[in-house]
PDB file of N, CA and C in Angstrom:
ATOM      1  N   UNK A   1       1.543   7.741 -16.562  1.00  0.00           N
ATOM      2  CA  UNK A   1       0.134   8.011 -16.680  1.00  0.00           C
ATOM      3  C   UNK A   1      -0.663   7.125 -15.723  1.00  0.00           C
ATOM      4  N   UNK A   2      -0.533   5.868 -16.225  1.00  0.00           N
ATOM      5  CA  UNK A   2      -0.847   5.352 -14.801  1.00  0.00           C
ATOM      6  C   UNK A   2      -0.843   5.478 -13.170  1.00  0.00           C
ATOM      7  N   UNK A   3       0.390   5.658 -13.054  1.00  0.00           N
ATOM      8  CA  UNK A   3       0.750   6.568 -11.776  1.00  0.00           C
ATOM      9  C   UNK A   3      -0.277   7.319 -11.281  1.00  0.00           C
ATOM     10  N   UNK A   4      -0.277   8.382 -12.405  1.00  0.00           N
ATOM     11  CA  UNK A   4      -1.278   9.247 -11.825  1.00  0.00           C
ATOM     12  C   UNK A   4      -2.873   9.226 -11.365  1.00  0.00           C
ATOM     13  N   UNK A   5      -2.868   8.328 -12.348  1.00  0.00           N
ATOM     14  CA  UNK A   5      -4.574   7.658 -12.442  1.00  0.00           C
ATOM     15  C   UNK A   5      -4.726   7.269 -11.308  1.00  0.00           C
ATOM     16  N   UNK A   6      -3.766   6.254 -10.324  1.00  0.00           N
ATOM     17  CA  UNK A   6      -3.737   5.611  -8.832  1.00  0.00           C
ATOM     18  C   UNK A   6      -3.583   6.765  -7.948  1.00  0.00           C
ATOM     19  N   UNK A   7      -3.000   7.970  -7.871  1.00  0.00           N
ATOM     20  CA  UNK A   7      -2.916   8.921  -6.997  1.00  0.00           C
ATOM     21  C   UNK A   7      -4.364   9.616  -7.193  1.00  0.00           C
ATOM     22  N   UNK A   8      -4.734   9.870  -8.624  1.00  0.00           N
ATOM     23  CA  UNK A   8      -6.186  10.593  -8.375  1.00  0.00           C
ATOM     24  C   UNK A   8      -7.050   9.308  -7.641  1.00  0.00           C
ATOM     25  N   UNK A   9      -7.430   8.342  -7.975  1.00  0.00           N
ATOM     26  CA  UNK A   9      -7.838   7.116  -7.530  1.00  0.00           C
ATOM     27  C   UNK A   9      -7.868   7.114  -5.657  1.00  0.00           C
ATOM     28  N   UNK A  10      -6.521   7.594  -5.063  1.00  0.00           N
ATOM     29  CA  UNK A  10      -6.348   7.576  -3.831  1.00  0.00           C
ATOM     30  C   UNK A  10      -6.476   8.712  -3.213  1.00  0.00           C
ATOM     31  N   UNK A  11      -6.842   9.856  -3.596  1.00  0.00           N
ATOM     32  CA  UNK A  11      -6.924  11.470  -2.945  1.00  0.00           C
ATOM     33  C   UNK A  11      -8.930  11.236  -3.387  1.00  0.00           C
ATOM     34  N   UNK A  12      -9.066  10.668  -4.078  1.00  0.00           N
ATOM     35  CA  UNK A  12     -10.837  10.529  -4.133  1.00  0.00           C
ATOM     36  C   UNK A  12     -10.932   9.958  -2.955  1.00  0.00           C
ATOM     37  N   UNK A  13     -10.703   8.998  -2.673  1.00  0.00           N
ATOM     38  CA  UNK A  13     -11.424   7.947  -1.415  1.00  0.00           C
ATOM     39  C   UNK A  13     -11.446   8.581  -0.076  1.00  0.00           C
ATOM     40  N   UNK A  14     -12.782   8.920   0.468  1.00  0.00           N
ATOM     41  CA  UNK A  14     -12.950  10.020   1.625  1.00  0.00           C
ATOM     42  C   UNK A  14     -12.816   8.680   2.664  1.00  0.00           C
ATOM     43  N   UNK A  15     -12.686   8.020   2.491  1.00  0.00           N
ATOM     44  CA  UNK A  15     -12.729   6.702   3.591  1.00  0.00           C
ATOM     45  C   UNK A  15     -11.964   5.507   3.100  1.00  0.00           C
ATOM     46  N   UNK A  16     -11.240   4.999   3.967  1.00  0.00           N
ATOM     47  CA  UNK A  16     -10.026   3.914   3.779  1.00  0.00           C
ATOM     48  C   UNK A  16     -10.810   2.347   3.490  1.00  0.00           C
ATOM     49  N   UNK A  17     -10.595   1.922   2.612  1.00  0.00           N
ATOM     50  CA  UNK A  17     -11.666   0.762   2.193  1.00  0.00           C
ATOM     51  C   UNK A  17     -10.891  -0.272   3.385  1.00  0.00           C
ATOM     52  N   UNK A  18     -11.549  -1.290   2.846  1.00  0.00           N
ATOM     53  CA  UNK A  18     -11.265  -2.685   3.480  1.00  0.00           C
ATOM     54  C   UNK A  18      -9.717  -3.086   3.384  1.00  0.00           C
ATOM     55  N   UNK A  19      -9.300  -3.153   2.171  1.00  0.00           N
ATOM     56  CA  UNK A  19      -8.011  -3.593   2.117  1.00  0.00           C
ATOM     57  C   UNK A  19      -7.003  -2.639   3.081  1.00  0.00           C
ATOM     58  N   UNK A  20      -6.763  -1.548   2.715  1.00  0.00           N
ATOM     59  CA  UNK A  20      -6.026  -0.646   2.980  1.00  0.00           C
ATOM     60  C   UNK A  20      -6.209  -0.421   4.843  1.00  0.00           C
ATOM     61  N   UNK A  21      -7.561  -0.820   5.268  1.00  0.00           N
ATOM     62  CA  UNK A  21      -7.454  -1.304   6.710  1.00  0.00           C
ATOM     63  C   UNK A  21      -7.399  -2.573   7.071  1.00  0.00           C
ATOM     64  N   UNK A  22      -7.219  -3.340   6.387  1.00  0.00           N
ATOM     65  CA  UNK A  22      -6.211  -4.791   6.951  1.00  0.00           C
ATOM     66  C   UNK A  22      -4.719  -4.878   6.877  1.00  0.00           C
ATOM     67  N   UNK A  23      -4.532  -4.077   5.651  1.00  0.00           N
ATOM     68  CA  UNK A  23      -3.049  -3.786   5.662  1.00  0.00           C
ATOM     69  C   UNK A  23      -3.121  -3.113   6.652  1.00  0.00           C
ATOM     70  N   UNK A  24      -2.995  -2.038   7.006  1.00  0.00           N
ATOM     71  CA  UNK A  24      -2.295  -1.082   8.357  1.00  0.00           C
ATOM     72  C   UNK A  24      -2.784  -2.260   9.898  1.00  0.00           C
ATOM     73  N   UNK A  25      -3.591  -2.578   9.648  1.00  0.00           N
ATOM     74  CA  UNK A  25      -3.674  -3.646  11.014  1.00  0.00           C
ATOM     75  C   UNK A  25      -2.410  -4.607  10.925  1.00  0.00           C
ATOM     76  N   UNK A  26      -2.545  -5.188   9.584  1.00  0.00           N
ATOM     77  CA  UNK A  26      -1.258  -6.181   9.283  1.00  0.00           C
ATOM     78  C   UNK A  26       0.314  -5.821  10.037  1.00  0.00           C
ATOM     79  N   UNK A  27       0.183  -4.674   9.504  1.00  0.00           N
ATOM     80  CA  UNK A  27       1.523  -3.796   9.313  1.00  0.00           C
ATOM     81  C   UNK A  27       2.228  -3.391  10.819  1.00  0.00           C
ATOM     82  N   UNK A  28       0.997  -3.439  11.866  1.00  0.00           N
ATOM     83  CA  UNK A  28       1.009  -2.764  12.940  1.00  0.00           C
ATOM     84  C   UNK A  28       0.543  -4.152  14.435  1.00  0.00           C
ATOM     85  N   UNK A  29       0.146  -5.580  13.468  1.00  0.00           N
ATOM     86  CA  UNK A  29       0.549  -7.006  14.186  1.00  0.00           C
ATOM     87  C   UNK A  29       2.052  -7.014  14.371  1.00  0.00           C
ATOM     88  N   UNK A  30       2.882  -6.791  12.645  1.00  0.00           N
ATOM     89  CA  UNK A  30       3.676  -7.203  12.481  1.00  0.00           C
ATOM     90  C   UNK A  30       4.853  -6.451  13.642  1.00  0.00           C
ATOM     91  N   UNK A  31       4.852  -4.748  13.421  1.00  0.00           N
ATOM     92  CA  UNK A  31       5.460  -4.423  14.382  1.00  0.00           C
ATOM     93  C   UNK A  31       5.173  -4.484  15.888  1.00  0.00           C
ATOM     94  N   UNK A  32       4.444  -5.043  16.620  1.00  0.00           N
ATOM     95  CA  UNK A  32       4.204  -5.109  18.070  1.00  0.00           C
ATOM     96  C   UNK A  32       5.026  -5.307  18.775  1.00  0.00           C
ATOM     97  N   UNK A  33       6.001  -6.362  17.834  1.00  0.00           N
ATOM     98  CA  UNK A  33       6.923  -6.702  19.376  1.00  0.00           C
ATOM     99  C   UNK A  33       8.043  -5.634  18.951  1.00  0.00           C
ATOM    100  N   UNK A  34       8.102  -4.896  18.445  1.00  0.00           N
ATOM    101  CA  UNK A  34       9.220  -3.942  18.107  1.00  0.00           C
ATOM    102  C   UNK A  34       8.576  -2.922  19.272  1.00  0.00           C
ATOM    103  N   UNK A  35       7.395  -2.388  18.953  1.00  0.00           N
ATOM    104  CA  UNK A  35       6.881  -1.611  19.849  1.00  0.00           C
ATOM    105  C   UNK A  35       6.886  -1.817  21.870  1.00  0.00           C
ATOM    106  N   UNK A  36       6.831  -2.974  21.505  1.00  0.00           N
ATOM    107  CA  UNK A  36       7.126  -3.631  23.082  1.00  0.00           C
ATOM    108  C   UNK A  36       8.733  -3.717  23.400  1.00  0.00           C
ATOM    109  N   UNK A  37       9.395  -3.714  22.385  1.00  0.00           N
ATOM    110  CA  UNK A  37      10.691  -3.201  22.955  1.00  0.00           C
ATOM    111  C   UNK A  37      11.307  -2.470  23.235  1.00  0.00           C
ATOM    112  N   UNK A  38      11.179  -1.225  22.627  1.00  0.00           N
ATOM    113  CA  UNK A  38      11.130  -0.040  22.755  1.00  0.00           C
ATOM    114  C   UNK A  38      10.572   1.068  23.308  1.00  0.00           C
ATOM    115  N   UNK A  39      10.444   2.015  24.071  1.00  0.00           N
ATOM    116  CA  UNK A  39       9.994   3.048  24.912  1.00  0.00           C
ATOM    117  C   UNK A  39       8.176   3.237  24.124  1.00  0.00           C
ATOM    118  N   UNK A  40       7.496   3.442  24.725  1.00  0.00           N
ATOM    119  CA  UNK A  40       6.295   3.802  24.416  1.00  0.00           C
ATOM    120  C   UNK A  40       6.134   5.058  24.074  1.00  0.00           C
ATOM    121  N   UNK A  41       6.003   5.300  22.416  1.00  0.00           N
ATOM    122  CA  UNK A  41       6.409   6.617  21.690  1.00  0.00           C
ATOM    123  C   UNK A  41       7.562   7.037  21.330  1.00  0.00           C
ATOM    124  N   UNK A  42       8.763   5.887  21.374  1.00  0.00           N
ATOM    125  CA  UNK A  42       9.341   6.356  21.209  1.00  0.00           C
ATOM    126  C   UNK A  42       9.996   6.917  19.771  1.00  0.00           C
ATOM    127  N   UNK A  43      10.774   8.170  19.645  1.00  0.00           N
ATOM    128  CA  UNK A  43      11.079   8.544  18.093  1.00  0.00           C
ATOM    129  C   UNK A  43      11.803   6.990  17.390  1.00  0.00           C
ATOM    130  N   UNK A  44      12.380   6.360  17.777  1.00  0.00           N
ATOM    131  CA  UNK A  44      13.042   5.276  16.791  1.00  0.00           C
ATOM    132  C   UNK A  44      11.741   4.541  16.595  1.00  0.00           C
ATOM    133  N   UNK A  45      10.712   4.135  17.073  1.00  0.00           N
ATOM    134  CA  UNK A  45       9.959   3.172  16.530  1.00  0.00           C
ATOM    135  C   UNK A  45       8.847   3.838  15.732  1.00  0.00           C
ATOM    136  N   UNK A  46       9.000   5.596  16.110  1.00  0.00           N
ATOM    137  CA  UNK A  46       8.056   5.810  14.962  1.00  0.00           C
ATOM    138  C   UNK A  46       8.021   6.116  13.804  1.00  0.00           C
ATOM    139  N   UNK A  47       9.983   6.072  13.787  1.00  0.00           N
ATOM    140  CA  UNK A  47      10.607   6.029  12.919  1.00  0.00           C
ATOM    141  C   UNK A  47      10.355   4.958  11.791  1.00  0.00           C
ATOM    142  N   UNK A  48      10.705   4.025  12.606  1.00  0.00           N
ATOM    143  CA  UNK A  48      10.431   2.911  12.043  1.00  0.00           C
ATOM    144  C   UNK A  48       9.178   2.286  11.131  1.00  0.00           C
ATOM    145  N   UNK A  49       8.432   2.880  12.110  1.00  0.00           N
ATOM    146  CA  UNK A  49       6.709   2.260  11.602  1.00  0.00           C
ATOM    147  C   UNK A  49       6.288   3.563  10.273  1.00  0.00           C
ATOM    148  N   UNK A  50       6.360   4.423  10.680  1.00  0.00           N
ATOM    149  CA  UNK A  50       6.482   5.325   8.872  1.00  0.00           C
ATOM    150  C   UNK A  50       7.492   4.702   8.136  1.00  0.00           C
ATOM    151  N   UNK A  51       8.308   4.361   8.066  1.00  0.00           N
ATOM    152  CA  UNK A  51       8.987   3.821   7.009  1.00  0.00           C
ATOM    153  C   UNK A  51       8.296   2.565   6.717  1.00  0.00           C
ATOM    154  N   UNK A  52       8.274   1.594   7.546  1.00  0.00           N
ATOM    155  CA  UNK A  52       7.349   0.578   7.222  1.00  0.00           C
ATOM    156  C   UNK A  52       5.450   0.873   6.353  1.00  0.00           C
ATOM    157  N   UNK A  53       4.668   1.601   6.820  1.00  0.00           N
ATOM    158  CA  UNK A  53       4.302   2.723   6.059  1.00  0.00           C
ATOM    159  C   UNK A  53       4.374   2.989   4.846  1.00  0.00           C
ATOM    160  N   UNK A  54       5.694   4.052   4.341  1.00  0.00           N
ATOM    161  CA  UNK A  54       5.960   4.491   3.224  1.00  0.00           C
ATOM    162  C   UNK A  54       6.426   3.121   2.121  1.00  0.00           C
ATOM    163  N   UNK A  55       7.120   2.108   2.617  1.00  0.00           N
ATOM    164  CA  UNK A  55       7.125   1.019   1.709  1.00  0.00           C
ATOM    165  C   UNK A  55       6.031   0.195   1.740  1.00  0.00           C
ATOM    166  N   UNK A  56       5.178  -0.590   2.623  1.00  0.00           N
ATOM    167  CA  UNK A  56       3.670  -0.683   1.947  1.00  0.00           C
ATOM    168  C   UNK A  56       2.737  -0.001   0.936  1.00  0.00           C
ATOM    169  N   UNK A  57       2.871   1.357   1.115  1.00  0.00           N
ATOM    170  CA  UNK A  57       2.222   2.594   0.157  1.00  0.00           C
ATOM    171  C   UNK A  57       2.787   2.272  -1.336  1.00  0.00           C
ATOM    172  N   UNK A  58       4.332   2.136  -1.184  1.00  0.00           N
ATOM    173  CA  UNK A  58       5.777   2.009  -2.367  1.00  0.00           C
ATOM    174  C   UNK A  58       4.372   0.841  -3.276  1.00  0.00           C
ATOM    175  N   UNK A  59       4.343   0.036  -2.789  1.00  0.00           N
ATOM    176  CA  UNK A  59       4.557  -1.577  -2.851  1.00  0.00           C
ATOM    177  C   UNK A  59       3.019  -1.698  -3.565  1.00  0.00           C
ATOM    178  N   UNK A  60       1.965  -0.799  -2.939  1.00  0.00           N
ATOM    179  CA  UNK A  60       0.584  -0.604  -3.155  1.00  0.00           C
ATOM    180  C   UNK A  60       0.670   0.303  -4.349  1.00  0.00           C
ATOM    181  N   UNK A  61       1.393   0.843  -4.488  1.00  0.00           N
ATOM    182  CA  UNK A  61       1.356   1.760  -6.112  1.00  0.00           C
ATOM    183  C   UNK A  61       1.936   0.710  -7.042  1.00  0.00           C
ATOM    184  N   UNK A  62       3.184   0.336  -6.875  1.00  0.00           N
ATOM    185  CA  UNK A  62       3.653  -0.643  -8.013  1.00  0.00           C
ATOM    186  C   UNK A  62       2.769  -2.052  -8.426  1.00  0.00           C
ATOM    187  N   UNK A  63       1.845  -2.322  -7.157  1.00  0.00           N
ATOM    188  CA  UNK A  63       1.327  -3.240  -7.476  1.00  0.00           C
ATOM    189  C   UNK A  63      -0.073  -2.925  -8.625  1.00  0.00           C
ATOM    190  N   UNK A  64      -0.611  -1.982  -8.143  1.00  0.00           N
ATOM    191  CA  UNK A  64      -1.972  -1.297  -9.191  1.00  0.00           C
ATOM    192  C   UNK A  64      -1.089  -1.137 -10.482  1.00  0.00           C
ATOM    193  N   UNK A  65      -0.091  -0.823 -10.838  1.00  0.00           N
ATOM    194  CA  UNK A  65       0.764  -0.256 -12.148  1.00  0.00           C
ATOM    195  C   UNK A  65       1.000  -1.594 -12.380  1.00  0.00           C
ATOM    196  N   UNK A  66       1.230  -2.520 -11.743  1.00  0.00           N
ATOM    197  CA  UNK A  66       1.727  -4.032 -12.148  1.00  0.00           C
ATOM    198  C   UNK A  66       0.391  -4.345 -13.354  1.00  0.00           C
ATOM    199  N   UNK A  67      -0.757  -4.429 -12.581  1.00  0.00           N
ATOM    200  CA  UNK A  67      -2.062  -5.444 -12.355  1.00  0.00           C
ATOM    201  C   UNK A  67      -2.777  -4.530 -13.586  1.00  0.00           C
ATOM    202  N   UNK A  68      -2.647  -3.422 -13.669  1.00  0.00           N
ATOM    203  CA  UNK A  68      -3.152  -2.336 -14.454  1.00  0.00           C
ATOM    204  C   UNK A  68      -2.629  -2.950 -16.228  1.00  0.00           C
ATOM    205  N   UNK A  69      -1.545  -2.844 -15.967  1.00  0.00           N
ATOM    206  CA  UNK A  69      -0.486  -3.854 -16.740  1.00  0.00           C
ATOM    207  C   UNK A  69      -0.873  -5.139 -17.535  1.00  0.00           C
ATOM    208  N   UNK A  70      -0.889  -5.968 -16.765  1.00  0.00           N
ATOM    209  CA  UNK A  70      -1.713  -6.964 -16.861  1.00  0.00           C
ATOM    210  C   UNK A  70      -2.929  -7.372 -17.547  1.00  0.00           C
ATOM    211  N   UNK A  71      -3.492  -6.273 -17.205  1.00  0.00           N
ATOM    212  CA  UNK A  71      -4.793  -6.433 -17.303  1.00  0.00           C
ATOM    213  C   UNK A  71      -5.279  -6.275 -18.880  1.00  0.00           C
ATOM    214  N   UNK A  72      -4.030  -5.119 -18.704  1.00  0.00           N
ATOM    215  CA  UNK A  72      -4.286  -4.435 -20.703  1.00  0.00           C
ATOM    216  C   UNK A  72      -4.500  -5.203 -21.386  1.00  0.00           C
ATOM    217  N   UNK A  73      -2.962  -6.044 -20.847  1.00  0.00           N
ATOM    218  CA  UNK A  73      -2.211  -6.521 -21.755  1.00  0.00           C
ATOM    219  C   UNK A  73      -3.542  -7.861 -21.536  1.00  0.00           C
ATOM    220  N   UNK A  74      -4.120  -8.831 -21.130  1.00  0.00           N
ATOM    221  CA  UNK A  74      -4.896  -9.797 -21.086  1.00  0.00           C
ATOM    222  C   UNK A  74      -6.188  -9.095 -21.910  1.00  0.00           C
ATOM    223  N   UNK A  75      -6.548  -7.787 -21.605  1.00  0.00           N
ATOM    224  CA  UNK A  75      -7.520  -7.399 -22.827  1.00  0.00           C
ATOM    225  C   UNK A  75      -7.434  -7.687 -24.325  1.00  0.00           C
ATOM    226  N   UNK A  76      -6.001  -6.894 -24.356  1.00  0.00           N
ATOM    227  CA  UNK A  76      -5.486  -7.081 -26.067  1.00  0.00           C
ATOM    228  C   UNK A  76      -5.298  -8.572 -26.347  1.00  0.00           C
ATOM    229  N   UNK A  77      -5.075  -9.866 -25.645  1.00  0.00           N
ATOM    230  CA  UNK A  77      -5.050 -10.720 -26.121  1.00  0.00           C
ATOM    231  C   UNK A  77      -6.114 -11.449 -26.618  1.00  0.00           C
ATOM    232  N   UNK A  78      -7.666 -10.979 -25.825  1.00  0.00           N
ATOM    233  CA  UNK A  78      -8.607 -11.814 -25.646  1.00  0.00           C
ATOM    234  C   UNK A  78      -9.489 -10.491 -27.021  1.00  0.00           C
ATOM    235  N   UNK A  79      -8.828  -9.103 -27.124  1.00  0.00           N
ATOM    236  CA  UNK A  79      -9.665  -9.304 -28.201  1.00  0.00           C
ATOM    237  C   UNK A  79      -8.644  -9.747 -29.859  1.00  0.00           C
ATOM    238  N   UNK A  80      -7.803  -9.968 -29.591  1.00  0.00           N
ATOM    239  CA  UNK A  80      -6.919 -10.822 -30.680  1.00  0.00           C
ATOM    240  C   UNK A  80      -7.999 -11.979 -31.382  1.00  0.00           C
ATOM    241  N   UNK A  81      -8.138 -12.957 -30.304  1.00  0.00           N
ATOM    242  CA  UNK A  81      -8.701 -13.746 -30.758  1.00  0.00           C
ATOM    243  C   UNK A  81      -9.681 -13.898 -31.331  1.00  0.00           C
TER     244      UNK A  81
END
């Protein structure tokens, strides 16, 4: 359920916020020198950089389901008390 809540959450946003464009800048420091080694365009590095990509994305869902998590769970404690 959660899951889904983050996918509707991410098909709303008509524009890529702040985070989500520092990550892909991040993502795309990190590969440079891969890109400089390799042919300019070439299929292995764009191989590469979507996969790099698809596990940031991985990593950005589990983390909202983490924190989502969290969060409940720090609700239910604080109204315990």
């Amino acid at each position: 359920m959660i899951r889904s809540l983050y996918l509707n959450l991410i098909q709303d946003m008509e524009v890529t916020d702040d985070i989500s464009e520092r990550l892909k800048k991040e993502i795309l420091e990190i590969l440079e020198d891969d890109e400089k080694e390799t042919e300019t365009g070439s299929q292995e590095y764009g191989q590469c950089r979507d996969k790099v990509f698809r596990i940031a994305s991985a990593a950005e869902e589990n983390g909202f389901v983490r924190g989502f998590r969290y969060a409940f769970h720090l609700i239910m404690e604080c109204c315990q008390e």
